[in-house]
PDB file of N, CA and C in Angstrom:
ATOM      1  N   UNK A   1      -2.148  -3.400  -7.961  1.00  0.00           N
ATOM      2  CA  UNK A   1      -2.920  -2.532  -7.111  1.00  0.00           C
ATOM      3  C   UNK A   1      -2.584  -2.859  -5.664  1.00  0.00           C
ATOM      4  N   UNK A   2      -2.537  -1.689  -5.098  1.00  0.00           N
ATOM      5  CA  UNK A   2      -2.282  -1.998  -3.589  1.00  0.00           C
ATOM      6  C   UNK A   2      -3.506  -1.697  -2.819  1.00  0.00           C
ATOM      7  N   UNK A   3      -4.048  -2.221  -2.055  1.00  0.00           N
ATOM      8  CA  UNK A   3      -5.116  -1.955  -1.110  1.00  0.00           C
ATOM      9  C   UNK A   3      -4.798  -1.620   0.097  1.00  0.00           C
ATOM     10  N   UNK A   4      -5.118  -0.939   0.828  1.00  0.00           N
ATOM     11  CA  UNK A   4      -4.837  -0.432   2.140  1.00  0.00           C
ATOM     12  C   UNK A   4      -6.042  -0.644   2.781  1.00  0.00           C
ATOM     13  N   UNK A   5      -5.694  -1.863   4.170  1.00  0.00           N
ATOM     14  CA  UNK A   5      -6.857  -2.273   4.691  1.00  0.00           C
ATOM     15  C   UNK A   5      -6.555  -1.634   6.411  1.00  0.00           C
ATOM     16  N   UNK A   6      -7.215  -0.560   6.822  1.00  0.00           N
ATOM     17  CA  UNK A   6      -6.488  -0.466   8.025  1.00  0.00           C
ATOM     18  C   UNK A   6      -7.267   0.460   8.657  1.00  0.00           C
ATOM     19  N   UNK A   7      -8.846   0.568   8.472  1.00  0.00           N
ATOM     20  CA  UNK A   7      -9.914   1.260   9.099  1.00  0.00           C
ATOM     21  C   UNK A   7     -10.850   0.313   8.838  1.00  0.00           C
ATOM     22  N   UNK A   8     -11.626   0.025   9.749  1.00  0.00           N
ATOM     23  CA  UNK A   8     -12.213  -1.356   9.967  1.00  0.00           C
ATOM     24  C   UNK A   8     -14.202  -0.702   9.249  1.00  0.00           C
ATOM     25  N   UNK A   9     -14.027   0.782   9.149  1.00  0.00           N
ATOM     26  CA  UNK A   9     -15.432   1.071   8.726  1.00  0.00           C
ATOM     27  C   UNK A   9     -15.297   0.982   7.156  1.00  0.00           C
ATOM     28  N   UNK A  10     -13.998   0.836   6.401  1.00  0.00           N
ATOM     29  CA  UNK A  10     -14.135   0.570   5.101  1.00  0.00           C
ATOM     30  C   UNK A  10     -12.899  -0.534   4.311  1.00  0.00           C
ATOM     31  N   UNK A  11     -13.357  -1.764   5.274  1.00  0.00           N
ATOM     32  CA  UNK A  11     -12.723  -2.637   5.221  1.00  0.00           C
ATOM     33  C   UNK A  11     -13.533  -3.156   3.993  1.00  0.00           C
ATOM     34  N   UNK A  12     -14.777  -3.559   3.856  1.00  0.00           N
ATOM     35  CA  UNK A  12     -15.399  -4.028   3.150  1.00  0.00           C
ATOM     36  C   UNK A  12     -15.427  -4.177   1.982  1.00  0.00           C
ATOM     37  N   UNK A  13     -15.706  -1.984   1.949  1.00  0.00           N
ATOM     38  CA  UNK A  13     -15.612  -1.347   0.518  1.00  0.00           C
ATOM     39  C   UNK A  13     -14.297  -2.090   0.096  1.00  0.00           C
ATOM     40  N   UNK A  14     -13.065  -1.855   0.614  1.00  0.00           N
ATOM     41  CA  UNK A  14     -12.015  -1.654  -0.456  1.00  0.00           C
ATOM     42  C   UNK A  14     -11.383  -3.045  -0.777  1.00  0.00           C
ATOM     43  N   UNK A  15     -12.314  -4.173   0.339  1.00  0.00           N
ATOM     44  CA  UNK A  15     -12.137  -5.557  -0.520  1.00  0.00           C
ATOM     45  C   UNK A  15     -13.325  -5.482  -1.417  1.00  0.00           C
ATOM     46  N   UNK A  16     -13.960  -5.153  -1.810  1.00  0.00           N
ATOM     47  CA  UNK A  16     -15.097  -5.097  -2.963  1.00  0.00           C
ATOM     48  C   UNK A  16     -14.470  -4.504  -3.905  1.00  0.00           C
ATOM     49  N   UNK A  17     -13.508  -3.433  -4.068  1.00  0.00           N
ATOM     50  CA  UNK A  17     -12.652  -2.654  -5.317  1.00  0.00           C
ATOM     51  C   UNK A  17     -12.143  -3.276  -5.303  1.00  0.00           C
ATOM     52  N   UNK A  18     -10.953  -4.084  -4.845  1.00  0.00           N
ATOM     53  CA  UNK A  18      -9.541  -5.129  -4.858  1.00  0.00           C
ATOM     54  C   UNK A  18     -10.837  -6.571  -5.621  1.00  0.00           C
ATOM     55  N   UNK A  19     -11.296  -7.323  -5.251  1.00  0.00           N
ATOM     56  CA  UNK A  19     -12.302  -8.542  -6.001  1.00  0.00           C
ATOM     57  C   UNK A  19     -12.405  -7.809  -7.529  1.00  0.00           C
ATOM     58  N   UNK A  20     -12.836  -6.360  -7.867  1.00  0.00           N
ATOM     59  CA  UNK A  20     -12.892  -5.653  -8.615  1.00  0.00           C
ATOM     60  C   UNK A  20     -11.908  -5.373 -10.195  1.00  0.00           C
ATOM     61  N   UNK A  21     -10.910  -5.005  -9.091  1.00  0.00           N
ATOM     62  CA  UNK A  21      -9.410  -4.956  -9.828  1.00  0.00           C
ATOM     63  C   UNK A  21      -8.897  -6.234 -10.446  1.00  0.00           C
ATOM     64  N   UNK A  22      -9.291  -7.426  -9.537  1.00  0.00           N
ATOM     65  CA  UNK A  22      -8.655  -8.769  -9.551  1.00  0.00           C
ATOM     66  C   UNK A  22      -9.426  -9.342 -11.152  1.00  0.00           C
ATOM     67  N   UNK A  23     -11.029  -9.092 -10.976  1.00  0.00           N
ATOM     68  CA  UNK A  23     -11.712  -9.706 -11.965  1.00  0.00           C
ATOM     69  C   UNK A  23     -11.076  -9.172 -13.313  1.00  0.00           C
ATOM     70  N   UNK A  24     -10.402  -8.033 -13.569  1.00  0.00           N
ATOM     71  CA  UNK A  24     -10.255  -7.022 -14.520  1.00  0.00           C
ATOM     72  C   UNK A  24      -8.622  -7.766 -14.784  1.00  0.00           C
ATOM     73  N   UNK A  25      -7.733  -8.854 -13.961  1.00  0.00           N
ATOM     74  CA  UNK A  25      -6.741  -9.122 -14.268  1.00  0.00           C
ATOM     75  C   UNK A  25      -5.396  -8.273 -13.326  1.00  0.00           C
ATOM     76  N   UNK A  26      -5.727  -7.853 -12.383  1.00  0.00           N
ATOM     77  CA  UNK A  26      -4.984  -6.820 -11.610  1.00  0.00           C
ATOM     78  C   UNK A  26      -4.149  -7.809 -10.652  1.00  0.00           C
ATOM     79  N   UNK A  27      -2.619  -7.729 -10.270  1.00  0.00           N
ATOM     80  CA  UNK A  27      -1.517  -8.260  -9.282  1.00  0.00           C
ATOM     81  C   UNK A  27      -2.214  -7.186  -8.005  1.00  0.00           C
ATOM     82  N   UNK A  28      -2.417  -8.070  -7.162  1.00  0.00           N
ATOM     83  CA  UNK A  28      -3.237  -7.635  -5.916  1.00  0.00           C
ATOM     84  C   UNK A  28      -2.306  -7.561  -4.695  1.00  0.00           C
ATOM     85  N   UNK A  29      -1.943  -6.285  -4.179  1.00  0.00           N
ATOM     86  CA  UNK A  29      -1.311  -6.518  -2.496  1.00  0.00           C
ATOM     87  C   UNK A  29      -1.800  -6.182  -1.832  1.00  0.00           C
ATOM     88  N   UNK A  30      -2.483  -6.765  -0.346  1.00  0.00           N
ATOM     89  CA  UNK A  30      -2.928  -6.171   0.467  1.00  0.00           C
ATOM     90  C   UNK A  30      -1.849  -5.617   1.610  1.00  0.00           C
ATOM     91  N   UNK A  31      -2.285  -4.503   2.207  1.00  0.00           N
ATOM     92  CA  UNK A  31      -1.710  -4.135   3.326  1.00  0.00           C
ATOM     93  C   UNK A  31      -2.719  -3.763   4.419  1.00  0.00           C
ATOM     94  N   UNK A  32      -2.752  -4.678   5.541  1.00  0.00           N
ATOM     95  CA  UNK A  32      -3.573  -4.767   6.475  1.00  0.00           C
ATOM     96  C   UNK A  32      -2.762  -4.868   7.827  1.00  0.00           C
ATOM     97  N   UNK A  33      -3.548  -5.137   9.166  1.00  0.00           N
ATOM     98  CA  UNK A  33      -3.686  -5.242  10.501  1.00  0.00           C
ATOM     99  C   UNK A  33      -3.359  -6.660  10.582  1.00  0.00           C
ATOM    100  N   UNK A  34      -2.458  -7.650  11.617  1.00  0.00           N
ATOM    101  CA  UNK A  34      -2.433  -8.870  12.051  1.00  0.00           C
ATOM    102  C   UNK A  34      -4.230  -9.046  11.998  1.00  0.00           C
ATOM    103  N   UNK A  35      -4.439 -10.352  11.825  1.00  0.00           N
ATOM    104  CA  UNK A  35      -5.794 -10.761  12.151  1.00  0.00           C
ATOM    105  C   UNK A  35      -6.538 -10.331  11.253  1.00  0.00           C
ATOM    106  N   UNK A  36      -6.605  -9.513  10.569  1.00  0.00           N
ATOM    107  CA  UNK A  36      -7.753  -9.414   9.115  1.00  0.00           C
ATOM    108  C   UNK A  36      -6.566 -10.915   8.319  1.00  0.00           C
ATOM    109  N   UNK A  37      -6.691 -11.971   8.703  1.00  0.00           N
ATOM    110  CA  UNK A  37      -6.232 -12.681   7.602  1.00  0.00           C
ATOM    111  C   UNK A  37      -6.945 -13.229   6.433  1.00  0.00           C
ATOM    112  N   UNK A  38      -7.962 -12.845   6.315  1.00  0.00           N
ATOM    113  CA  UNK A  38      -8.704 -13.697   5.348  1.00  0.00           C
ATOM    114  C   UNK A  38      -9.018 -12.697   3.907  1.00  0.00           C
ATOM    115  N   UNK A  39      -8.429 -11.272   4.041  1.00  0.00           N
ATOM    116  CA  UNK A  39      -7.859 -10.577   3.064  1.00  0.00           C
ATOM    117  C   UNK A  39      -6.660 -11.616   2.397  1.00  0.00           C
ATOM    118  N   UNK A  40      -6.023 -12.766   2.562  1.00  0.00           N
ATOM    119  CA  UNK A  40      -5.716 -13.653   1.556  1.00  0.00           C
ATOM    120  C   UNK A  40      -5.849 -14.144   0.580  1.00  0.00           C
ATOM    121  N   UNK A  41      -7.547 -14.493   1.052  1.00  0.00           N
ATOM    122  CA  UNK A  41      -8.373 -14.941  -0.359  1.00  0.00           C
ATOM    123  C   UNK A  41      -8.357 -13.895  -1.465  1.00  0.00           C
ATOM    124  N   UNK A  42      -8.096 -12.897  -1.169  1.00  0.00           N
ATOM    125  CA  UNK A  42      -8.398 -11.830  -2.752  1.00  0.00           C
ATOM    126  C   UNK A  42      -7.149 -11.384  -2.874  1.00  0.00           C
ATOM    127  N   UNK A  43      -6.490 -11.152  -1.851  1.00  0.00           N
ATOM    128  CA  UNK A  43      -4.726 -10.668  -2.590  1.00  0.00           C
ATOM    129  C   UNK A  43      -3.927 -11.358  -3.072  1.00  0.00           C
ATOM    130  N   UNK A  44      -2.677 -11.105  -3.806  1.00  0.00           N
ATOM    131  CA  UNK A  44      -2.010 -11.962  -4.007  1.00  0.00           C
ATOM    132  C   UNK A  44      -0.640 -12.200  -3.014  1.00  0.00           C
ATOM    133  N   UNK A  45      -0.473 -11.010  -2.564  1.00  0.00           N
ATOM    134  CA  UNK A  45       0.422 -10.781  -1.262  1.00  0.00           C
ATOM    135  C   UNK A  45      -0.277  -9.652   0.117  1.00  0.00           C
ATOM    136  N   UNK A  46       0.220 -10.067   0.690  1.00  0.00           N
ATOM    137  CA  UNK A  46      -0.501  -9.658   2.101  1.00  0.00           C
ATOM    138  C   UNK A  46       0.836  -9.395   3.059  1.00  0.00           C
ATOM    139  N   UNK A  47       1.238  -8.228   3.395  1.00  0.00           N
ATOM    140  CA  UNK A  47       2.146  -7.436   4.611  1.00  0.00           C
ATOM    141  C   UNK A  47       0.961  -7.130   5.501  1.00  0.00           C
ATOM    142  N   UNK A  48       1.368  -7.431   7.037  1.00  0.00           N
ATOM    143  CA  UNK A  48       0.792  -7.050   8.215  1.00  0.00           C
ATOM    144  C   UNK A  48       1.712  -6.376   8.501  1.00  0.00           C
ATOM    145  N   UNK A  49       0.812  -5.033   9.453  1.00  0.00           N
ATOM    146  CA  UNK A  49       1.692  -4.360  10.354  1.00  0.00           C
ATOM    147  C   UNK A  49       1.091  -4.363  11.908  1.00  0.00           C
ATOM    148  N   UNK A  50       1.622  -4.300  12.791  1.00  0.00           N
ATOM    149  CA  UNK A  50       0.962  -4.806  13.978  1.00  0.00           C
ATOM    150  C   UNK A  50      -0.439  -3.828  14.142  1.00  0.00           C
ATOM    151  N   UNK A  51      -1.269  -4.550  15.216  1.00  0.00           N
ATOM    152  CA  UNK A  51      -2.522  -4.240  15.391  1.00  0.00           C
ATOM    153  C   UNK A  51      -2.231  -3.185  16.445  1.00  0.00           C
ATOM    154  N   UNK A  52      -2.947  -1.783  15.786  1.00  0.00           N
ATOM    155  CA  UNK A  52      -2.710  -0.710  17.030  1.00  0.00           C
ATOM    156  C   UNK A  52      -3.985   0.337  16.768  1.00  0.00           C
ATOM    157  N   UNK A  53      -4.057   1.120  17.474  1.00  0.00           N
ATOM    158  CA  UNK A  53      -5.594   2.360  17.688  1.00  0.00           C
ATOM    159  C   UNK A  53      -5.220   2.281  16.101  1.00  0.00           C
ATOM    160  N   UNK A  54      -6.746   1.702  15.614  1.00  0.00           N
ATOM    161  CA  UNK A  54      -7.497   2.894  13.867  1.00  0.00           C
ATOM    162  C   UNK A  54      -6.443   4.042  13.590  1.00  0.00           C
ATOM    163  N   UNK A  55      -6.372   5.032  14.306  1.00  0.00           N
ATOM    164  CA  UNK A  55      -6.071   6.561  14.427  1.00  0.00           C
ATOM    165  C   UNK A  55      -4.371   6.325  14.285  1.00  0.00           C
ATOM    166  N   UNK A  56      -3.396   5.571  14.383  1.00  0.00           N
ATOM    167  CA  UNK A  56      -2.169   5.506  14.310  1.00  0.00           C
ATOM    168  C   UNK A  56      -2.144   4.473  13.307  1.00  0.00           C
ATOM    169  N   UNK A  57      -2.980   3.492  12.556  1.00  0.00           N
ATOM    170  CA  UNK A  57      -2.235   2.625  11.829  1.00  0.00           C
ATOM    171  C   UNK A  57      -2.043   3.211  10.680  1.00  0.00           C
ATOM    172  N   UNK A  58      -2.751   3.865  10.048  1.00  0.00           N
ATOM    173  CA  UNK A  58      -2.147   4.328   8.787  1.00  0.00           C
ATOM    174  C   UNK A  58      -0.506   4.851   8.832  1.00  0.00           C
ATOM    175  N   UNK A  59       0.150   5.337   9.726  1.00  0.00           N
ATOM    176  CA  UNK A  59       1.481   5.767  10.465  1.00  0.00           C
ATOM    177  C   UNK A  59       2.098   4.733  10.003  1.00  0.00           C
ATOM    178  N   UNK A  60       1.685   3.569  10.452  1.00  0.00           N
ATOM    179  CA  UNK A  60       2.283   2.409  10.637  1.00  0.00           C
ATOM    180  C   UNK A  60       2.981   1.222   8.913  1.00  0.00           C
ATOM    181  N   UNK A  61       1.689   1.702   8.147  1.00  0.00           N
ATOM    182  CA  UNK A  61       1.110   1.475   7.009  1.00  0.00           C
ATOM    183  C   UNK A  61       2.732   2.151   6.362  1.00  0.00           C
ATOM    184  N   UNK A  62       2.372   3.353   6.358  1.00  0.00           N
ATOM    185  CA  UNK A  62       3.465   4.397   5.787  1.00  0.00           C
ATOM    186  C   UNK A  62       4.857   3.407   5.082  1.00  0.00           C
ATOM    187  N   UNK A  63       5.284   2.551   6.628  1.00  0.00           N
ATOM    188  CA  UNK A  63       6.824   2.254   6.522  1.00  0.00           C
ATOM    189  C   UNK A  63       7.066   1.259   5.293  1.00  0.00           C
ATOM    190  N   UNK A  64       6.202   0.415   5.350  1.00  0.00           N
ATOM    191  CA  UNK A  64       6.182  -0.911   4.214  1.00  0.00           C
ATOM    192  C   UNK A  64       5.816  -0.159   2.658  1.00  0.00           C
ATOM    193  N   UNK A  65       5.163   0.677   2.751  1.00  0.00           N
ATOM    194  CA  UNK A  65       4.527   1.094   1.386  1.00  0.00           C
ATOM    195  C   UNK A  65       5.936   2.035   0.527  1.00  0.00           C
ATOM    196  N   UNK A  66       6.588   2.487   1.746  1.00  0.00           N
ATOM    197  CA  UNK A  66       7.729   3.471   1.457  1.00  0.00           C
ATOM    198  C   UNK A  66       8.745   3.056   1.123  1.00  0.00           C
ATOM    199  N   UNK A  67       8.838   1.514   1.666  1.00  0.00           N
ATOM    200  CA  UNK A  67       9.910   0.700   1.145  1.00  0.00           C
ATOM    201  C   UNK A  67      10.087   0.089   0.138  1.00  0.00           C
ATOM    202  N   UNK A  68       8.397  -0.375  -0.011  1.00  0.00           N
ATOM    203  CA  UNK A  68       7.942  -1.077  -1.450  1.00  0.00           C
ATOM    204  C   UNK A  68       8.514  -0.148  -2.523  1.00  0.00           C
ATOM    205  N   UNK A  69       7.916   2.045  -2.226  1.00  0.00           N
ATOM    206  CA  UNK A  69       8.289   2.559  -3.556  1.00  0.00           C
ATOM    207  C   UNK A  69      10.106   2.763  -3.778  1.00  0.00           C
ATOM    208  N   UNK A  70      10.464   2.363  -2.895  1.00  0.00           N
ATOM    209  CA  UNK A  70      11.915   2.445  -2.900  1.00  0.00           C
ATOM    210  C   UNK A  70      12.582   1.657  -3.652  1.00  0.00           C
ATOM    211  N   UNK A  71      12.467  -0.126  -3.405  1.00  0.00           N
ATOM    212  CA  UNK A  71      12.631  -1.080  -4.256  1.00  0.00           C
ATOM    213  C   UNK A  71      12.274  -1.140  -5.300  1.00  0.00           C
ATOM    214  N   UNK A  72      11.098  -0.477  -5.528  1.00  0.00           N
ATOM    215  CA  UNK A  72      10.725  -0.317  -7.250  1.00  0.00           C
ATOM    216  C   UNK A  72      11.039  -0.077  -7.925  1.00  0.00           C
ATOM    217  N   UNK A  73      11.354   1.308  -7.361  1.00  0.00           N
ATOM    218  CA  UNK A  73      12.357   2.067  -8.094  1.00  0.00           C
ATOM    219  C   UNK A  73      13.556   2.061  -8.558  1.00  0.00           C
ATOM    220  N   UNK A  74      14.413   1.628  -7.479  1.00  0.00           N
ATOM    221  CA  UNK A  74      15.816   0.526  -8.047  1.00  0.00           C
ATOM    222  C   UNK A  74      15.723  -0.181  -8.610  1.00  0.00           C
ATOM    223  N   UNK A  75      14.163  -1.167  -8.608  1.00  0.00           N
ATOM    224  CA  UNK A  75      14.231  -2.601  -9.820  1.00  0.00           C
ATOM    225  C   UNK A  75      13.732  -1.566 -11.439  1.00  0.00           C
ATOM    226  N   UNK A  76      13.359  -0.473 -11.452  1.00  0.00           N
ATOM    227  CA  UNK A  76      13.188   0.059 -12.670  1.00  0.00           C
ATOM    228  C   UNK A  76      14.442   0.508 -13.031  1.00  0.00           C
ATOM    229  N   UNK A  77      15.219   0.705 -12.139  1.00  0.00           N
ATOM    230  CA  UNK A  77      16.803   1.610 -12.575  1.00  0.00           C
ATOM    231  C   UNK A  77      16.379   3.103 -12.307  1.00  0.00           C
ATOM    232  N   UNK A  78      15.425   3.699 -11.714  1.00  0.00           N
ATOM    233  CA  UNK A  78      15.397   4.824 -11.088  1.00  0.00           C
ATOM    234  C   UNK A  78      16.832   5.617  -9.817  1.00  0.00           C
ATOM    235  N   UNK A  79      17.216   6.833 -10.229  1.00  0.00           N
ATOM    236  CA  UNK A  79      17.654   7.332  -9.413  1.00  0.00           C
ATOM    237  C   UNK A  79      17.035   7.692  -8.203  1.00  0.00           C
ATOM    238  N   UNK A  80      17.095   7.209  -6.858  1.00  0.00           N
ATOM    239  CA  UNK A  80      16.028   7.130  -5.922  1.00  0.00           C
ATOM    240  C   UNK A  80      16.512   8.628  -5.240  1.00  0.00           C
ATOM    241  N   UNK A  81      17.974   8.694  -5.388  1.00  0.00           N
ATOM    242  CA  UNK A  81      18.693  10.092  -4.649  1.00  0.00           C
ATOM    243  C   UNK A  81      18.272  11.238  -5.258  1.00  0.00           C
ATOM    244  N   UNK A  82      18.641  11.270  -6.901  1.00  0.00           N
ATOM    245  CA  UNK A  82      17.607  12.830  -7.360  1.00  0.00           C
ATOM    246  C   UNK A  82      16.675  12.152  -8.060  1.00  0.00           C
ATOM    247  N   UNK A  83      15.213  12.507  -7.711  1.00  0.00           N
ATOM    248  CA  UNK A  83      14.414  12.094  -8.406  1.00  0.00           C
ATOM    249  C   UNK A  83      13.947  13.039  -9.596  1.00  0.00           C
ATOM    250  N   UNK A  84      14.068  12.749 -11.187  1.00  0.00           N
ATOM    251  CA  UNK A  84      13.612  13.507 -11.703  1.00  0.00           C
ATOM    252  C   UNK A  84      12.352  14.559 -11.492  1.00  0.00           C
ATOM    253  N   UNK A  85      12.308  15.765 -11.655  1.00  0.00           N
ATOM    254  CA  UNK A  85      11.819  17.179 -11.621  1.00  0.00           C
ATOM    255  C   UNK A  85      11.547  17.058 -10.066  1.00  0.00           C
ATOM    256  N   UNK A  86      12.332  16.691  -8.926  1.00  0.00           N
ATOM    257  CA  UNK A  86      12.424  16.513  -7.424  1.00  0.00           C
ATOM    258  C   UNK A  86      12.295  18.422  -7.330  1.00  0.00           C
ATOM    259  N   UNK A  87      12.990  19.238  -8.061  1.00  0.00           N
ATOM    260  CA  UNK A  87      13.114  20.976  -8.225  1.00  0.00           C
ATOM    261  C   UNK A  87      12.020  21.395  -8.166  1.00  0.00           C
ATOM    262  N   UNK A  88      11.163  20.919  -8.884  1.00  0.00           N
ATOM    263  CA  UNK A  88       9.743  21.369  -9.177  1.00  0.00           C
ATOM    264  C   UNK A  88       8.710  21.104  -8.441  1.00  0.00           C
ATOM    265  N   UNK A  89       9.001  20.182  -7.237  1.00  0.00           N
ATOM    266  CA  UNK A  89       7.861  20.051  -6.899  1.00  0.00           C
ATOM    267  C   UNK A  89       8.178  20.453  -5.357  1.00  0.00           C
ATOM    268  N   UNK A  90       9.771  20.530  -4.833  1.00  0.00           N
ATOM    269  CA  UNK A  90       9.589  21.585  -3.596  1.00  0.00           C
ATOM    270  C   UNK A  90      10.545  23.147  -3.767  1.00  0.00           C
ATOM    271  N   UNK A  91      10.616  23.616  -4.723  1.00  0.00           N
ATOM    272  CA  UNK A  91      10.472  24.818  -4.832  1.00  0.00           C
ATOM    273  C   UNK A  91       9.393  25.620  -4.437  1.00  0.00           C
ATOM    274  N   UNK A  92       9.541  26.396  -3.545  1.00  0.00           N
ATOM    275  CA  UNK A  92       9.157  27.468  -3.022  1.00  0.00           C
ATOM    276  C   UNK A  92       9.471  28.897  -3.170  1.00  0.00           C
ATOM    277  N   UNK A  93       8.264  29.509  -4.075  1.00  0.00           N
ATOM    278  CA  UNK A  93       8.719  30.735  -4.603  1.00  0.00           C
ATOM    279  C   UNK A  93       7.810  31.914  -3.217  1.00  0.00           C
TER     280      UNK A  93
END
């Protein structure tokens, strides 16, 4: 499970789902702001992206998460260039 920690009004909540996930046996990553470090204690990995306005970090968030699904995908043996039914989902009729 990945958590996305990067609005400080539901920081709380979504370490209360991640403690959640964890009790249930869940591989925990957080993705947060420099300085929320104590999102440690419940993840099992933790990426910071620098501390900037609420209103732009999710932007920021984007780059690491995009890379993560990239690598995944190569470690599954996914074609990352055509992605199966890639036709179907920007076809425009």
């Amino acid at each position: 499970m990945i958590g996305v920690l990067t609005q400080s009004e539901l920081y709380e909540k979504t370490i209360s789902n991640m403690v959640e996930c964890k009790s249930r046996g869940a591989y925990l990553m957080g993705l947060t702001t420099y300085g929320n470090y104590n999102i440690e204690d419940t993840a099992s990995f933790t990426v910071y992206v620098p501390k900037t306005e609420e209103c732009f970090a999710t932007s920021l968030a984007v780059i690491p998460l995009q890379l993560m699904g990239y690598y995944v995908s190569v470690a599954k043996g996914l074609d990352v260039d055509k992605p199966r039914n890639l036709a179907k989902s920007v076809t425009v009729e």
